[in-house]
Protein backbone atom coordinates (compact mmCIF):
# COMPACT_ATOMS: atom_id res chain seq x y z
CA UNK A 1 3.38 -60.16 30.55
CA UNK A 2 -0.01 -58.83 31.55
CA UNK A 3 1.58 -56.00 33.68
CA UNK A 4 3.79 -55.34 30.55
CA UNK A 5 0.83 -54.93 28.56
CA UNK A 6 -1.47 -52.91 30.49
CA UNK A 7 1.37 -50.61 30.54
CA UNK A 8 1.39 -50.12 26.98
CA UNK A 9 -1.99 -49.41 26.93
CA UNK A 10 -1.57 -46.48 28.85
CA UNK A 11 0.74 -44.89 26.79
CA UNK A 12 -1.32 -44.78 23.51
CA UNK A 13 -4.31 -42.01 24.74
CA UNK A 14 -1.02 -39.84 25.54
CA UNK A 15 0.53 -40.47 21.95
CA UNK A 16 -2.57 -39.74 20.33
CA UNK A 17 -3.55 -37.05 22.09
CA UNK A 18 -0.02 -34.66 21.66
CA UNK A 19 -1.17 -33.69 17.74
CA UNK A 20 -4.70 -33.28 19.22
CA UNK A 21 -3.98 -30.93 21.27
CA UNK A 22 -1.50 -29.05 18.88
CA UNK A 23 -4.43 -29.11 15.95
CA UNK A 24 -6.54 -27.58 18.86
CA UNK A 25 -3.86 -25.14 19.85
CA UNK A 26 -3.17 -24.00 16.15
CA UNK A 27 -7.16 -23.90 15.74
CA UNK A 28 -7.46 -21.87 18.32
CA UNK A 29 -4.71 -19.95 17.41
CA UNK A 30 -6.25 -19.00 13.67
CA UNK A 31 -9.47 -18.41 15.19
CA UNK A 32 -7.90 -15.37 17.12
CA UNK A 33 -5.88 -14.27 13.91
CA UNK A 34 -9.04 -14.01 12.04
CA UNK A 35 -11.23 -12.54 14.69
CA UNK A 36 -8.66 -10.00 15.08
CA UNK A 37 -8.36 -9.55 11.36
CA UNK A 38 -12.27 -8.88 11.05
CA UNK A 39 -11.93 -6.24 13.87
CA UNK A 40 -9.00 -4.54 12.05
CA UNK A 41 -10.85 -4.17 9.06
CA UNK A 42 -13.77 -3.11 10.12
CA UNK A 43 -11.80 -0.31 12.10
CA UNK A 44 -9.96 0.62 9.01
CA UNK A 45 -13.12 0.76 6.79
CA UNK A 46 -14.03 4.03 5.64
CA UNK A 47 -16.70 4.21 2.83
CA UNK A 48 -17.05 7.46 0.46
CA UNK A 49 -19.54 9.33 -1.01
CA UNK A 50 -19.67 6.92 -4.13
CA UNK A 51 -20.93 3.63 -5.58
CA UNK A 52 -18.87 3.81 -8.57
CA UNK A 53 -16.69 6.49 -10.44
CA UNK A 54 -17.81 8.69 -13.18
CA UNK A 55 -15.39 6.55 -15.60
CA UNK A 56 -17.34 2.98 -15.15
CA UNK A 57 -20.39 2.64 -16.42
CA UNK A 58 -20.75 -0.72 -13.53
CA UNK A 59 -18.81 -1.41 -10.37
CA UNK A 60 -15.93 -3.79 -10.20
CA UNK A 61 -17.00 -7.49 -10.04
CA UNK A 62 -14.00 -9.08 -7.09
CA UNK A 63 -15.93 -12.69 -8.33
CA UNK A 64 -16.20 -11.96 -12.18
CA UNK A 65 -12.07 -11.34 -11.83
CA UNK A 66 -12.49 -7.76 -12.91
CA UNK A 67 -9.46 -5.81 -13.57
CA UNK A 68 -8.97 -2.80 -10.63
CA UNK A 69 -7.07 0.45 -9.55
CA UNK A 70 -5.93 1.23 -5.84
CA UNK A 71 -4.73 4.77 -4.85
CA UNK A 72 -2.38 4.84 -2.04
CA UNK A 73 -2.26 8.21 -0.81
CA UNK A 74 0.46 9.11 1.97
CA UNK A 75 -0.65 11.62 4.17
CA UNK A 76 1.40 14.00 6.24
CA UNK A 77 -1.11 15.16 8.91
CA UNK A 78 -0.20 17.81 11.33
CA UNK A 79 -2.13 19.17 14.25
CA UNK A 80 -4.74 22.05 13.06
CA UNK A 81 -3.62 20.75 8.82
CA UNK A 82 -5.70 18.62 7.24
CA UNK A 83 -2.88 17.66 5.87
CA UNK A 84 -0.92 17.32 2.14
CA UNK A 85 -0.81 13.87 0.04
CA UNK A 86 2.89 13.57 -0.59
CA UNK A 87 2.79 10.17 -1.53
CA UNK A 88 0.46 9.29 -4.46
CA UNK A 89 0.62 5.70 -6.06
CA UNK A 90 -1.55 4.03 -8.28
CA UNK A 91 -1.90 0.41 -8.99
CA UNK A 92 -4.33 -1.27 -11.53
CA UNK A 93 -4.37 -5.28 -11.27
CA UNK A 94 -5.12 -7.20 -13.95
CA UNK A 95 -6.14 -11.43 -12.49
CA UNK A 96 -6.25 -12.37 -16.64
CA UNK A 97 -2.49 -11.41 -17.11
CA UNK A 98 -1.46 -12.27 -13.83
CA UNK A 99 0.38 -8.78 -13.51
CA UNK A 100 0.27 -5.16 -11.31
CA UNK A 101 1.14 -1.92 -12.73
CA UNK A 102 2.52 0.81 -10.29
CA UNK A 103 3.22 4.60 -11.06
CA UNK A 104 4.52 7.39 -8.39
CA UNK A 105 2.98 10.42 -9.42
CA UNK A 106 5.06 13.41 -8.73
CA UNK A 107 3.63 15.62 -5.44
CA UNK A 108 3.74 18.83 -7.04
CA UNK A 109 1.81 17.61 -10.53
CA UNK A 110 0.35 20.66 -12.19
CA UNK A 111 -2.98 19.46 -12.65
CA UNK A 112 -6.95 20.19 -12.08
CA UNK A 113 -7.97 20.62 -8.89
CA UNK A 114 -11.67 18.32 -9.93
CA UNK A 115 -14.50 20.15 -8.26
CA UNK A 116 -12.72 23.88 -7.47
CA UNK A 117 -12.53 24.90 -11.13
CA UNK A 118 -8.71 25.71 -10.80
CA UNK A 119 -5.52 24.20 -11.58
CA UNK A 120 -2.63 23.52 -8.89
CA UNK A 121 -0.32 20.89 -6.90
CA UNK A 122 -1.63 17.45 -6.93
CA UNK A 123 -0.85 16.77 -3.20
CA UNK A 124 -3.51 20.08 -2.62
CA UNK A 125 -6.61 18.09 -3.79
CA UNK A 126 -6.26 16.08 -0.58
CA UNK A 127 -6.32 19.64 1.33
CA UNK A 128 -8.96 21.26 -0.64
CA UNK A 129 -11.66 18.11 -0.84
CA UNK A 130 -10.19 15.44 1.44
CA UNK A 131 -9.93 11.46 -0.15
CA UNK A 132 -12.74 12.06 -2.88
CA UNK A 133 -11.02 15.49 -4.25
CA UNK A 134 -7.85 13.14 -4.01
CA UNK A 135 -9.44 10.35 -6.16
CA UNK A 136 -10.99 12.49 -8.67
CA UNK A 137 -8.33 14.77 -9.40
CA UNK A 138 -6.39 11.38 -10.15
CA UNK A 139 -8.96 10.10 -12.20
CA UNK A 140 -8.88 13.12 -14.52
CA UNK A 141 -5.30 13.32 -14.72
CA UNK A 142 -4.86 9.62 -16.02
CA UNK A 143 -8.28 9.40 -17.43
CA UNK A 144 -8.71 6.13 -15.42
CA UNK A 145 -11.09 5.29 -12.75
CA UNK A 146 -10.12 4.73 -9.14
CA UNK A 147 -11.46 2.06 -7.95
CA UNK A 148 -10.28 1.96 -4.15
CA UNK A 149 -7.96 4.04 -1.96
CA UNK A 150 -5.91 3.10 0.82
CA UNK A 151 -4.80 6.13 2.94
CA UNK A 152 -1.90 5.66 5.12
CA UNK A 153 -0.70 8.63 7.49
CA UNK A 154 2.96 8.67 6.84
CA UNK A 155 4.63 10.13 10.26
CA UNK A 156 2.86 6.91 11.93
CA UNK A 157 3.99 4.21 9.33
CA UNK A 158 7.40 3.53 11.44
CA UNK A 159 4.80 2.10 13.52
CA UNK A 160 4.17 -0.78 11.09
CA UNK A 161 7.73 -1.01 9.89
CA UNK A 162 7.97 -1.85 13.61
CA UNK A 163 5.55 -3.90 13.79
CA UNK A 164 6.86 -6.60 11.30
CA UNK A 165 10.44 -6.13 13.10
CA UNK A 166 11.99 -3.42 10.80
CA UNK A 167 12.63 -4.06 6.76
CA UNK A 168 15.76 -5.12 4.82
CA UNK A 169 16.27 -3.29 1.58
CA UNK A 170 19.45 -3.29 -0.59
CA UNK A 171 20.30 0.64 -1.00
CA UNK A 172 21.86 1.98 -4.19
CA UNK A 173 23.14 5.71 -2.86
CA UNK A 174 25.19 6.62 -0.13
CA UNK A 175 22.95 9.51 2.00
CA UNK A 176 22.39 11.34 4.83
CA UNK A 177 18.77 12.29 6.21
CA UNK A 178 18.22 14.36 9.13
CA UNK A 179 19.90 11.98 11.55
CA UNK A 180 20.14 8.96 9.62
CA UNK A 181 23.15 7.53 7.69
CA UNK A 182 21.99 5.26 4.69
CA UNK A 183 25.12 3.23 3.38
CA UNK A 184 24.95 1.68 -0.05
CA UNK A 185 24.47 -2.25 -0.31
CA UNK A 186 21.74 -4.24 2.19
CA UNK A 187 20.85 -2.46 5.34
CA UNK A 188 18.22 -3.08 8.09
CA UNK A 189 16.15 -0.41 8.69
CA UNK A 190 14.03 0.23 11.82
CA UNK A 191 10.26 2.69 11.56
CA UNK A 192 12.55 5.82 11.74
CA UNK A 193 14.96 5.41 9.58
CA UNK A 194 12.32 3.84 6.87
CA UNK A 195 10.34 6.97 7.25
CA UNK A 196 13.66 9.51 6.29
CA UNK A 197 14.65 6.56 3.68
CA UNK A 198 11.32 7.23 1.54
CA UNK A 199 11.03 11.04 1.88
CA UNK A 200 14.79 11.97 1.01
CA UNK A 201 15.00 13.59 -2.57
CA UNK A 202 17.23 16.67 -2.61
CA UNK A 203 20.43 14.38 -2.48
CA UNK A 204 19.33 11.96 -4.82
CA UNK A 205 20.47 12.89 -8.69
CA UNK A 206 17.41 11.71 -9.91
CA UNK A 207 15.48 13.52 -7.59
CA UNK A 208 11.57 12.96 -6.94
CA UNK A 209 12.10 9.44 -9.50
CA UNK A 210 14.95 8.22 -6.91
CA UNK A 211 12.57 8.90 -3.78
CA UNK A 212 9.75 6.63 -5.74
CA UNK A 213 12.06 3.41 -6.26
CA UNK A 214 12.49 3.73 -2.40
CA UNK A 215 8.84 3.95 -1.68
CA UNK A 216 8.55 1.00 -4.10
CA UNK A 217 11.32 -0.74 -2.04
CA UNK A 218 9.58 -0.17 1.32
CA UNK A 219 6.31 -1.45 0.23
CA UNK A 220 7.56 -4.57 -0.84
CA UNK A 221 9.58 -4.91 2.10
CA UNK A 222 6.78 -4.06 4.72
CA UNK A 223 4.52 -6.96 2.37
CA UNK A 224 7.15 -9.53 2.40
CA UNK A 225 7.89 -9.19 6.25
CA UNK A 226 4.35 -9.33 6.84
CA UNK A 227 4.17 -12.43 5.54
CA UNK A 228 7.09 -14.09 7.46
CA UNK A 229 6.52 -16.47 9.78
CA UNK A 230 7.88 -14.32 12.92
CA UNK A 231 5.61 -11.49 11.81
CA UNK A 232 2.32 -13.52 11.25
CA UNK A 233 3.44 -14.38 15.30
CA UNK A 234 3.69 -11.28 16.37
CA UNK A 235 0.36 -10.33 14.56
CA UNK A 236 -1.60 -8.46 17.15
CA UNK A 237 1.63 -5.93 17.23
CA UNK A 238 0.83 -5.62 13.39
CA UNK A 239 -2.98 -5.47 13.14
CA UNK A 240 -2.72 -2.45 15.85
CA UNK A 241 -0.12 -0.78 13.88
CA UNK A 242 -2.62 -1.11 10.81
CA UNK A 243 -5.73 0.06 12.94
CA UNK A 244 -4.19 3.20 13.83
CA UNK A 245 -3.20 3.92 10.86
CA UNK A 246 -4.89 3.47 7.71
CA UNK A 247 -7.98 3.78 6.07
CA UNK A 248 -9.66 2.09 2.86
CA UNK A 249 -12.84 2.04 1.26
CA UNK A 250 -12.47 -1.90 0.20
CA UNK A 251 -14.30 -4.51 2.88
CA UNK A 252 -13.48 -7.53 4.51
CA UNK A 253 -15.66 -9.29 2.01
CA UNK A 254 -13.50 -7.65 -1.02
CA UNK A 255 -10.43 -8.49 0.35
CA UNK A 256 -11.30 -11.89 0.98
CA UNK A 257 -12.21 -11.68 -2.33
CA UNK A 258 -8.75 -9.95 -3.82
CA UNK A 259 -6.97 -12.83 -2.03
CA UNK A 260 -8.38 -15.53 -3.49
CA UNK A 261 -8.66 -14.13 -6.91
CA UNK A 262 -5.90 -11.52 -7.06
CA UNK A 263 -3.10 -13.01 -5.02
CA UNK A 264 -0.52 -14.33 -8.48
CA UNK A 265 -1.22 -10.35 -10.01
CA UNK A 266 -0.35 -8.58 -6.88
CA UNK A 267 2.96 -10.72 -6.56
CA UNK A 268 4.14 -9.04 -9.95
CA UNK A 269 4.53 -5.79 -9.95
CA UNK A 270 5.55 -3.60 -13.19
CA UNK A 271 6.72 0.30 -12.44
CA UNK A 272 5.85 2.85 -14.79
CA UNK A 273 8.33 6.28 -14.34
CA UNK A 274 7.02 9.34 -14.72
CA UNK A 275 10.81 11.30 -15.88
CA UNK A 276 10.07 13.30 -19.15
CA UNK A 277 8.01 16.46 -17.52
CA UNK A 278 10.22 19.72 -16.50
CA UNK A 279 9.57 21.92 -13.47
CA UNK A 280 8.24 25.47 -13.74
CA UNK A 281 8.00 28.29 -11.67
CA UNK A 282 4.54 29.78 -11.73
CA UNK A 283 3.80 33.26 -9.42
CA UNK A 284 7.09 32.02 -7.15
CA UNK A 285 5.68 28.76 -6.53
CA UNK A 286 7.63 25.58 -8.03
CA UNK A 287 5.30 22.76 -10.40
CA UNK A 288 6.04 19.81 -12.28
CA UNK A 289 4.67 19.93 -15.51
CA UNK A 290 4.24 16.57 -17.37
CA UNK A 291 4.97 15.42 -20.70
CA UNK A 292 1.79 15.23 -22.80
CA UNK A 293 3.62 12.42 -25.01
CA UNK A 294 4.60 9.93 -21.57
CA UNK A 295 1.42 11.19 -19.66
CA UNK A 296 -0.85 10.00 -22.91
CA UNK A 297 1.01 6.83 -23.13
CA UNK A 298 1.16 5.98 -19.54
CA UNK A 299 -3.10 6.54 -19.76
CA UNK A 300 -3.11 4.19 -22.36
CA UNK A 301 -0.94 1.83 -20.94
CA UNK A 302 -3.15 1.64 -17.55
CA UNK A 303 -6.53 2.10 -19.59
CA UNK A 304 -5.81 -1.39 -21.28
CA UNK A 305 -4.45 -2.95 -18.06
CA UNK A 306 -7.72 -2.17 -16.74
CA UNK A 307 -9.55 -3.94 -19.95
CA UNK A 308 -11.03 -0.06 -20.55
């Protein structure tokens, strides 16, 4: 019986000592995750020439739950271009209502180039003055201020749509891209054929509006993957995918910050359409020209969002 015994005290220290080890192992494990997440971001940040726009009178509180706006700006940057912003999204996120509103704002928006006096494409600001051109010109077209941009170059983001192992989407219009066949119903897409997904317009019906409920689609797709379990694994893949590719003014502090505080708003997220303008050839070169009606109540309609 002894024997017996002392045999059965050997066993516990192994028992306990399994779920030790795997606490230590997933410890370990986060420790990496976040060390690598600091790095990212700090190889992402890049701050502009501003503490605040010219439409606050003080800078967003993250702590105080202040309402904000994000422009994401897609570049397309070629060797010896600076480039063209043929993506332009803005979101303003309200914590109080628990709620995000989104608007794709036509490339080729006839608007004020802010700071060269003149009036031109939208997607040219980004050209003429680089991010803070972008931002104002944005600002004085919506009469809101932006708050924080997030610039993604565009012919690298199949890298990221790699990264988190490609993006389901459910597709509502047979097409063809370049290459790339896009059946109607769900379909997996790979980097590649997210990239020609987003940018095809000329087949779509509804034109430049169609090409924004895709962008919309890929967005949320990238996020949710992201968040998978299989991606958050395979995270280093992801955080170099991000590193390479895009740049924000916002810090690790603020995001920190936007997660805690932000995280029910950004998970419900309201599109506004931009469909009532006409385009207009000006000197052979084509422009959309907004509504004054939609564009005044879609500048109302983010100006309370944002508590203004």
């Amino acid at each position: 019986m002894g024997r017996m015994n002392r045999k059965k005290k050997k066993k516990w220290p192994w028992i306990v000592g399994i779920p030790a080890v795997l606490l230590l192992a997933i410890a370990a494990y986060v420790l990496m995750v976040y060390l690598d997440f600091t790095k990212t971001v700090k190889d992402i940040y890049e701050p502009i020439d501003r503490d605040v726009s010219g439409k606050r009178d003080v800078p967003v509180v993250f702590d105080k739950a202040d309402p904000f706006s994000v422009l994401v700006l897609g570049v397309d940057e070629r060797e010896g271009d600076s480039g063209r912003s043929d993506t332009m999204i803005v979101l303003t996120v309200n914590p109080e209502t628990n709620s995000t509103k989104m608007v794709s704002i036509p490339r080729d928006t006839y608007t004020e180039m802010v700071g060269r006096g003149f009036k031109d494409k939208l997607n040219h600001a980004y050209a003429f003055g680089g991010i803070e051109m972008a931002m104002e010109s944005v600002e004085n077209l919506l009469d809101i201020p932006i708050d924080y941009v997030v610039q993604v170059n565009m012919e690298s983001f199949k890298d990221i749509v790699d990264a988190v192992g490609g993006v389901n989407i459910n597709n509502s219009l047979d097409f063809k891209q370049g290459k790339h066949i896009f059946p109607k119903g769900n379909i997996h897409l790979n980097g590649d054929e997210a990239l020609a997904f987003i940018r095809m317009r000329y087949e779509d019906p509804r034109g430049d509006f169609g090409r924004q409920d895709r962008q919309k689609q890929i967005i949320e797709a990238v996020l949710r993957e992201g968040a998978s379990v299989s991606s958050i694994l395979n995270y280093k893949s992801i955080f170099g995918a991000i590193s390479n590719n895009i740049r924000t003014n916002m810090t690790f502090d603020e995001m920190v910050d936007v997660q805690k505080n932000y995280r029910k708003a950004a998970g419900n997220v309201e599109q506004l359409y931009i469909k009532d303008g006409q385009g207009q050839k000006m000197n052979g070169i084509w422009y959309y020209i907004m509504n004054d009606n939609e564009l005044d109540q879609i500048q109302g309609e983010l100006r309370t969002h944002l508590g203004l």
